[in-house]
Protein backbone atom coordinates (compact mmCIF):
# COMPACT_ATOMS: atom_id res chain seq x y z
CA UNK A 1 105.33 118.50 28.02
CA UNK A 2 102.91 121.77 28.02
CA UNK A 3 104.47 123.16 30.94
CA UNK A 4 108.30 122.41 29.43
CA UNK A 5 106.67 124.16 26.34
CA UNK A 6 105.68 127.19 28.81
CA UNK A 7 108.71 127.59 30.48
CA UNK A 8 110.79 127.57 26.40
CA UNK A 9 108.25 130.26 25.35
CA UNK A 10 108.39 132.62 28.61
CA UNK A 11 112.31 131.91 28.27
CA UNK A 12 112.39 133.01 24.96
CA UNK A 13 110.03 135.53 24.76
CA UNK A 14 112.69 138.29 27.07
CA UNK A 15 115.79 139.18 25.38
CA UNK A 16 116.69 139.68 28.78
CA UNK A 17 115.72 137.53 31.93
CA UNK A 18 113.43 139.28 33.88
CA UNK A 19 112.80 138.29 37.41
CA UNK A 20 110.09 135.80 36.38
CA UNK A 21 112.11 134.08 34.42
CA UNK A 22 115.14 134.18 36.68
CA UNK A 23 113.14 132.65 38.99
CA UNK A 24 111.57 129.41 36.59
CA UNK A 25 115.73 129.00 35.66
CA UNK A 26 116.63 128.79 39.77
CA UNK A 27 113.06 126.13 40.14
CA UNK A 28 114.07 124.21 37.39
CA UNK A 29 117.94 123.67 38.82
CA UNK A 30 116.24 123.20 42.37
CA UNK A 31 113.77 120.68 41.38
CA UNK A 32 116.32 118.53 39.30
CA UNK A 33 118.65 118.49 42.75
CA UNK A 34 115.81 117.58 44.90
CA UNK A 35 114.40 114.77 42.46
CA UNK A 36 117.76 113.33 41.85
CA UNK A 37 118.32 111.59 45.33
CA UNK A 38 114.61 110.29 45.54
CA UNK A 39 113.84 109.54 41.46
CA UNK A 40 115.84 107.06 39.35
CA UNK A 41 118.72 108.45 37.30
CA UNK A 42 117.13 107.40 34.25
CA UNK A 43 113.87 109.52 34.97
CA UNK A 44 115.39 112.73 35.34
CA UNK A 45 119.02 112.49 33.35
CA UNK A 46 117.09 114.11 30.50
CA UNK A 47 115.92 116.93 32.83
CA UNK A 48 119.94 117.27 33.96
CA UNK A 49 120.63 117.76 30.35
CA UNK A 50 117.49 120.04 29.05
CA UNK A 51 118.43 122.29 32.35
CA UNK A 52 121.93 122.48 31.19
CA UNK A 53 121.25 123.48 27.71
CA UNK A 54 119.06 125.89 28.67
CA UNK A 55 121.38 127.56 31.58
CA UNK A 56 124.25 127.48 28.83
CA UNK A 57 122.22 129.22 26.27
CA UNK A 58 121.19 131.48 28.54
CA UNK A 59 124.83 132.17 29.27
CA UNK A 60 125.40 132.84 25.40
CA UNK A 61 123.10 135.72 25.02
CA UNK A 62 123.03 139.07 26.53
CA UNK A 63 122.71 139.37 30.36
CA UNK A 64 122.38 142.09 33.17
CA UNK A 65 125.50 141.29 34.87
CA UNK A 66 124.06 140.42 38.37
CA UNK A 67 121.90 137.64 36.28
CA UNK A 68 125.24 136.52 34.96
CA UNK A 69 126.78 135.64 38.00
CA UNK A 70 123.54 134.29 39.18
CA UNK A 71 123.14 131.80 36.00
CA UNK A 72 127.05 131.08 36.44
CA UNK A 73 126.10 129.71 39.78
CA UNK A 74 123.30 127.52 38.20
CA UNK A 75 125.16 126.13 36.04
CA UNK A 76 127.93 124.81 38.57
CA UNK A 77 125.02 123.16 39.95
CA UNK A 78 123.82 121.64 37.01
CA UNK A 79 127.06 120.53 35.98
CA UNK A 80 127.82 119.27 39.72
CA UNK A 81 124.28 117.46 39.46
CA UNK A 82 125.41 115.87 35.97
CA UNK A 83 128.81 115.14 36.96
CA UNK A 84 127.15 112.86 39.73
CA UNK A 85 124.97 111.38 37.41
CA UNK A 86 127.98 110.21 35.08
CA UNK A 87 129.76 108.61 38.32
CA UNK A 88 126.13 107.10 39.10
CA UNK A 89 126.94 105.64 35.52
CA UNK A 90 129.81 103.97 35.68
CA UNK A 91 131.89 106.92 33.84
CA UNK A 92 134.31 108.78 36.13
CA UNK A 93 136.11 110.16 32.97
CA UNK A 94 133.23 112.15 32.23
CA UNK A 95 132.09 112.75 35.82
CA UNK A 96 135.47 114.57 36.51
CA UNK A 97 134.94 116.05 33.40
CA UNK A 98 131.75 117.68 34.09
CA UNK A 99 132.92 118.75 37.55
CA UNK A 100 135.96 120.39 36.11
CA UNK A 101 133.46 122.63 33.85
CA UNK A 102 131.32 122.80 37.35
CA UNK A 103 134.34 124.02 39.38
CA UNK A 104 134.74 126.84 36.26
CA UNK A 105 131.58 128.11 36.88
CA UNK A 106 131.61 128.70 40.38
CA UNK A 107 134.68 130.59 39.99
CA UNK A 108 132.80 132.53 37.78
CA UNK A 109 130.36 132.96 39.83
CA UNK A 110 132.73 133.54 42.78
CA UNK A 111 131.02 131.22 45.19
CA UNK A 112 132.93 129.90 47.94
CA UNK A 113 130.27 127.09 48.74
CA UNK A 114 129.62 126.31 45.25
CA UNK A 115 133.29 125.64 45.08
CA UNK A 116 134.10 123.67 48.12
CA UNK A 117 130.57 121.26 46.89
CA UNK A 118 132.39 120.43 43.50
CA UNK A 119 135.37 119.75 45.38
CA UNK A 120 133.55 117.52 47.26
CA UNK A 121 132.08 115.68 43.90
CA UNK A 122 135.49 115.49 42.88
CA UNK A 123 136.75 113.96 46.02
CA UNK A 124 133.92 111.19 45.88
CA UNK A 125 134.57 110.21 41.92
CA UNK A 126 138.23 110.16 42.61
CA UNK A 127 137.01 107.74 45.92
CA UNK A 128 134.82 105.54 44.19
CA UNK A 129 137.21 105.29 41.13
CA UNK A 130 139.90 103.62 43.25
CA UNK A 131 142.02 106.88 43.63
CA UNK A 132 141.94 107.74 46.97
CA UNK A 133 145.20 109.56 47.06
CA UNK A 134 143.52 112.01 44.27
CA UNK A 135 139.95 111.78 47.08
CA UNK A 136 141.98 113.47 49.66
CA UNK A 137 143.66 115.75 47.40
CA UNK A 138 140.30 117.03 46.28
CA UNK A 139 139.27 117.25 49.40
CA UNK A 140 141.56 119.14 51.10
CA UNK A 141 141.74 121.68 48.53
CA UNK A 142 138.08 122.70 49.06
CA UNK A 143 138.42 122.60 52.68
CA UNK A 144 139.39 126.50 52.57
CA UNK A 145 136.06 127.28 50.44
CA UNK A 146 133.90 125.61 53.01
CA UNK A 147 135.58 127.45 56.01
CA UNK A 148 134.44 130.49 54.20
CA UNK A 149 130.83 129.45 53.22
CA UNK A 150 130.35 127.78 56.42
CA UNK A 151 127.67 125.44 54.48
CA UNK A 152 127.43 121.62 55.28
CA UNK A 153 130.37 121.07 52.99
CA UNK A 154 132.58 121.68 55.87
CA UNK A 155 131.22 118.81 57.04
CA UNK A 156 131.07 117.39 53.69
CA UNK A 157 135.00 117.22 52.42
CA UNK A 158 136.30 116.17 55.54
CA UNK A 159 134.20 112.87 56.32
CA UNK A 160 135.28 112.68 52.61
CA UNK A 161 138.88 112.46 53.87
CA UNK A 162 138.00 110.38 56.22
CA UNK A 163 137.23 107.88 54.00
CA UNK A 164 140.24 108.26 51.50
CA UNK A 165 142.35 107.99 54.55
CA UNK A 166 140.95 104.44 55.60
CA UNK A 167 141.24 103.09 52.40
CA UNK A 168 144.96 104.42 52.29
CA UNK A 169 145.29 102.07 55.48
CA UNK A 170 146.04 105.58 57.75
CA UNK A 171 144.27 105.36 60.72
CA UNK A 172 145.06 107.85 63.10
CA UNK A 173 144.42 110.69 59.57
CA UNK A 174 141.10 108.57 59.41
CA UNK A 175 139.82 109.41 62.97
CA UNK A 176 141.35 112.95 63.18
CA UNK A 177 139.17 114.01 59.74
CA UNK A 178 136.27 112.30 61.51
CA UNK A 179 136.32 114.18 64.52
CA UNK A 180 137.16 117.34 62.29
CA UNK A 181 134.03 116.62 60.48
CA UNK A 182 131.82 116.35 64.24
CA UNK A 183 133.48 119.62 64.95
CA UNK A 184 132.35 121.08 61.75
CA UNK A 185 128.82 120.89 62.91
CA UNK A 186 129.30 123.74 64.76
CA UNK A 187 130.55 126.40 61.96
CA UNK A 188 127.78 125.87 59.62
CA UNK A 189 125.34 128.60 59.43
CA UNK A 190 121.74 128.70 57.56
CA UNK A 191 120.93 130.66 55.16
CA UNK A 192 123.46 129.21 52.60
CA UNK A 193 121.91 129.14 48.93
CA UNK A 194 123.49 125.72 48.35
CA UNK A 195 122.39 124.56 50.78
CA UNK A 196 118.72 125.32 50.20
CA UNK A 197 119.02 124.05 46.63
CA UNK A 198 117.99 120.83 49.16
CA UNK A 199 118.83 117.34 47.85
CA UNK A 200 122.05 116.51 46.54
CA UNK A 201 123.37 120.04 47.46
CA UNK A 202 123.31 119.70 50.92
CA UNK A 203 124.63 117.25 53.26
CA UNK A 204 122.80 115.55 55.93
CA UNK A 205 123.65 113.99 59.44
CA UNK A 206 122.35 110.83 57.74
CA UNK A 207 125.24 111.14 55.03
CA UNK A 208 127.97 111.72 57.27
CA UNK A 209 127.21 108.54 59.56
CA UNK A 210 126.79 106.43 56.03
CA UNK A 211 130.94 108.05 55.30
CA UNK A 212 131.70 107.24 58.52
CA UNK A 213 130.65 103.84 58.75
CA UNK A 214 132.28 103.82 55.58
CA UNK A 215 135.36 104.63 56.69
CA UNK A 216 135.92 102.44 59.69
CA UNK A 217 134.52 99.91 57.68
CA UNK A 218 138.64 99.77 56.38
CA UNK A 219 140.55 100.18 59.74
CA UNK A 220 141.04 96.72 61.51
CA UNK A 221 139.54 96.79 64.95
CA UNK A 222 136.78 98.97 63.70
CA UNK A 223 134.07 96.95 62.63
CA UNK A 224 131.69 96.93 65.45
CA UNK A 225 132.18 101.20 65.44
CA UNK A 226 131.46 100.89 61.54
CA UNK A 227 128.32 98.35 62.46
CA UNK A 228 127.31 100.99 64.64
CA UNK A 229 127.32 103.83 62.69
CA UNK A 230 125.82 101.62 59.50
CA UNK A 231 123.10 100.98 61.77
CA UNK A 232 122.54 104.69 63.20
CA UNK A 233 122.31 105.37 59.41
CA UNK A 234 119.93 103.21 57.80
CA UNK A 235 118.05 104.82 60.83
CA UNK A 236 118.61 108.12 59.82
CA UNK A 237 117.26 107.53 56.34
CA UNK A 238 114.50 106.01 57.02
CA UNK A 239 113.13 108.40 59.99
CA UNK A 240 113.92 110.82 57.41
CA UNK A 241 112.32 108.73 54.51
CA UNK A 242 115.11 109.42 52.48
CA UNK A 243 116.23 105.45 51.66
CA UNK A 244 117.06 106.89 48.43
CA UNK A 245 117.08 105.05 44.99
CA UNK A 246 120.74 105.79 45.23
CA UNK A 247 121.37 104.32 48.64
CA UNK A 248 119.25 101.32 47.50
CA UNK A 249 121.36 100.89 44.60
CA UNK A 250 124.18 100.71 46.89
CA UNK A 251 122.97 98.52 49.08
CA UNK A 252 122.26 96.04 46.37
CA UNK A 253 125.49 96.27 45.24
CA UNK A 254 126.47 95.29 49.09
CA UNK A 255 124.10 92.13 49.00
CA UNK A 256 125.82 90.92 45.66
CA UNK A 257 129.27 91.53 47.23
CA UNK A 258 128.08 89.41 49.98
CA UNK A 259 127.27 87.01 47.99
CA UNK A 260 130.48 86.78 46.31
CA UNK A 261 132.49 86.38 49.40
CA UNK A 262 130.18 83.50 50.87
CA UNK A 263 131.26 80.93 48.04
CA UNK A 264 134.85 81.21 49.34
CA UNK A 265 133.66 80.85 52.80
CA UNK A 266 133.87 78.12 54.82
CA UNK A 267 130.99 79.35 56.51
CA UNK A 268 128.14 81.03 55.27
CA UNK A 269 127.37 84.72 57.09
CA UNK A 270 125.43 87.98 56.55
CA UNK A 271 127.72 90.18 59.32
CA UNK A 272 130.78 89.71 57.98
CA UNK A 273 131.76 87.63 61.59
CA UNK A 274 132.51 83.80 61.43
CA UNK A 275 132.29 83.28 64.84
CA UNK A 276 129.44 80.60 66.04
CA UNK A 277 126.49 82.78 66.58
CA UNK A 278 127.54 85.76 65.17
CA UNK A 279 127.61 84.96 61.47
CA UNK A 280 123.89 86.27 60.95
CA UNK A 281 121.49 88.60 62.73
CA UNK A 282 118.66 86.45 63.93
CA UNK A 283 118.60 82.88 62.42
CA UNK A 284 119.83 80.83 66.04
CA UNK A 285 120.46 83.53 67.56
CA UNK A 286 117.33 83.38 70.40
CA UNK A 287 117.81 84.99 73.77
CA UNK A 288 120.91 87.11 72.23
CA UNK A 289 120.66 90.90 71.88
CA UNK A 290 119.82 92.07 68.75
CA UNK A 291 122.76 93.51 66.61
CA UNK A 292 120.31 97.04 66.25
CA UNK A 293 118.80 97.04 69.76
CA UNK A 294 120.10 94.91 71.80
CA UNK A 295 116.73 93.18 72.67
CA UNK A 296 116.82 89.63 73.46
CA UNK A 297 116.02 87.70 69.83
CA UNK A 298 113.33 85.33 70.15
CA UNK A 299 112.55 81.91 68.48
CA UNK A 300 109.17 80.34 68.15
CA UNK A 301 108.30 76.68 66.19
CA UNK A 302 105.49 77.49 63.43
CA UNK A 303 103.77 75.78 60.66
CA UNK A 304 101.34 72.73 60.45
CA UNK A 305 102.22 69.98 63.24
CA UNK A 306 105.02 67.49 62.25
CA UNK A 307 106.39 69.94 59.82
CA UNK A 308 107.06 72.96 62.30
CA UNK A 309 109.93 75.18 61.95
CA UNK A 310 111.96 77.37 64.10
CA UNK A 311 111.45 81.37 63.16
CA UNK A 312 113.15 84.07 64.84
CA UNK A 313 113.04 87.76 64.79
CA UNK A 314 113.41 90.86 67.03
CA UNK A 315 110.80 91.61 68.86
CA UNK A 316 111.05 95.61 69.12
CA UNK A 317 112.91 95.93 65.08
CA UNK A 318 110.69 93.26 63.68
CA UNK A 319 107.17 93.23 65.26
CA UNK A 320 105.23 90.66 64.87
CA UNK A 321 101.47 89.95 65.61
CA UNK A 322 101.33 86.64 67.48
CA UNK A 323 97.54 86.35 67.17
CA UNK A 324 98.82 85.29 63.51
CA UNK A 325 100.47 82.19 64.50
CA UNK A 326 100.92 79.92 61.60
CA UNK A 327 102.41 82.62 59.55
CA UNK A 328 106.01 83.73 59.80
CA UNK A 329 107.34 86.57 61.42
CA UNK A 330 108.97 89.71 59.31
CA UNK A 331 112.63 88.63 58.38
């Protein structure tokens, strides 16, 4: 609270934004998109909005006209960051909404990579909202920006495609947007602002393989590709220790969906496979490669004698201390 009432006075104190205070505004937009993939939504929605108010209010008064631009820029990011939050919410409506304003700004603020990133907000509301006709159109239409800013939004939009595609039931667009977004790899170039905003402004290798898996998770034929590259990015994230409250969210969302499906099941399975042995990813499954690693799982009796049972786990993903027999193994 004392240094929010710091920041208001310093703020307020300059009829015009000095470089002190232009540089508090860009700290306070940077923070709030580096908290907001590793900090609940509810702990820092009220930060989203304070930043906004202030960047808007700055926006109201007299500025020099470089600082204009440069607030215009913040505030597409702000409004990106809250347009994210409202699709985090359940509230596409709004979400568009707020990205519309976003797009505004960076016009305003004529920044090619601020542009193609709201694009790119657009495209995954439009996704998530069951519109994937509307995902690609988004899209595509920032796929000109991000040639431009060469940022990782060229990467960005089209694994976004990618996506859209699959759930349109097109599989040959599907893999060509994949491969465009490998490609894209190669075009971006440091040094973009955006991009070292950090956190939800940039897009990381672990992102793309999450899309991807995504993706193929829709085409028939796929699913052992989309296992793959589900499993190459849970890997990601957590060398990275970014298994975000967002992608935990989403993966809870996964377990309940699982859920769902098993009561109409004739079989119960965790993989999505109903084949004998493949309908979970240890339980009876000794001496087969694991789904991860491919090293043999392995099955041991524990517990008190008469009442032992059979535990397995992977060896090399789930290590396990076997001076502690008597106890069960992780997983």
């Amino acid at each position: 609270m004392a240094a929010s009432r710091a920041r208001a006075f310093a703020l307020a104190a300059q009829s015009g934004l000095g470089s002190e205070a232009m540089e508090q505004v860009y700290a306070d937009v940077r923070h709030a998109a580096q908290a907001y993939p590793q900090r609940p939504l509810p702990e820092i929605l009220g930060q989203l909005v304070e930043t906004q108010d202030l960047v808007f209010g700055l926006l109201e008064s007299r500025q020099r006209p470089d600082h204009h631009r440069q607030l215009y820029f913040l505030a597409g990011v702000t409004g990106g960051l809250l347009a994210k939050a409202s699709h985090d919410l359940g509230n596409p409506h709004a979400a568009l909404t707020q990205a519309r304003t976003a797009f505004m700004c960076a016009d305003n603020a004529d920044h090619h990579g601020l542009r193609a990133w709201v694009r790119g907000l657009q495209s995954l509301v439009s996704y998530w909202a069951g519109n994937p006709h509307d995902s690609v159109r988004y899209a595509q239409l920032g796929a000109g920006y991000a040639e431009q800013a060469n940022s990782t939004t060229s990467v960005w939009l089209p694994v976004s495609e990618a996506r859209a595609w699959a759930a349109l039931g097109n599989a040959d667009a599907t893999r060509a947007a994949l491969e465009r977004a490998e490609n894209a790899w190669g075009t971006v170039v440091e040094g973009d602002d955006l991009d070292e905003m950090g956190g939800l402004c940039t897009f990381g290798r672990n992102r793309q393989l999450y899309y991807a898996a995504d993706a193929l998770a829709w085409l028939p034929g796929e699913r052992d590709t989309a296992e793959r590259y589900s499993r190459q990015a849970v890997d990601a994230y957590t060398e990275d220790k970014q298994l975000t409250a967002t992608l935990v969210n989403k993966i809870g969302i996964a377990y309940h969906q699982m859920l769902e499906l098993n009561k109409e099941r004739p079989y119960q399975s965790t993989t999505g496979d109903l084949r004998e042995r493949e309908r979970t990813w240890v339980y009876r499954r000794d001496r087969s490669p694991c789904r991860r690693c491919d090293t043999p799982v392995v099955v041991e009796l524990q517990g008190p004698a008469g009442r032992e049972r059979a535990s397995y786990w992977c060896p090399s993903c789930q290590p396990y201390d076997t001076a502690h027999r008597g106890t069960t193994p992780p997983g």
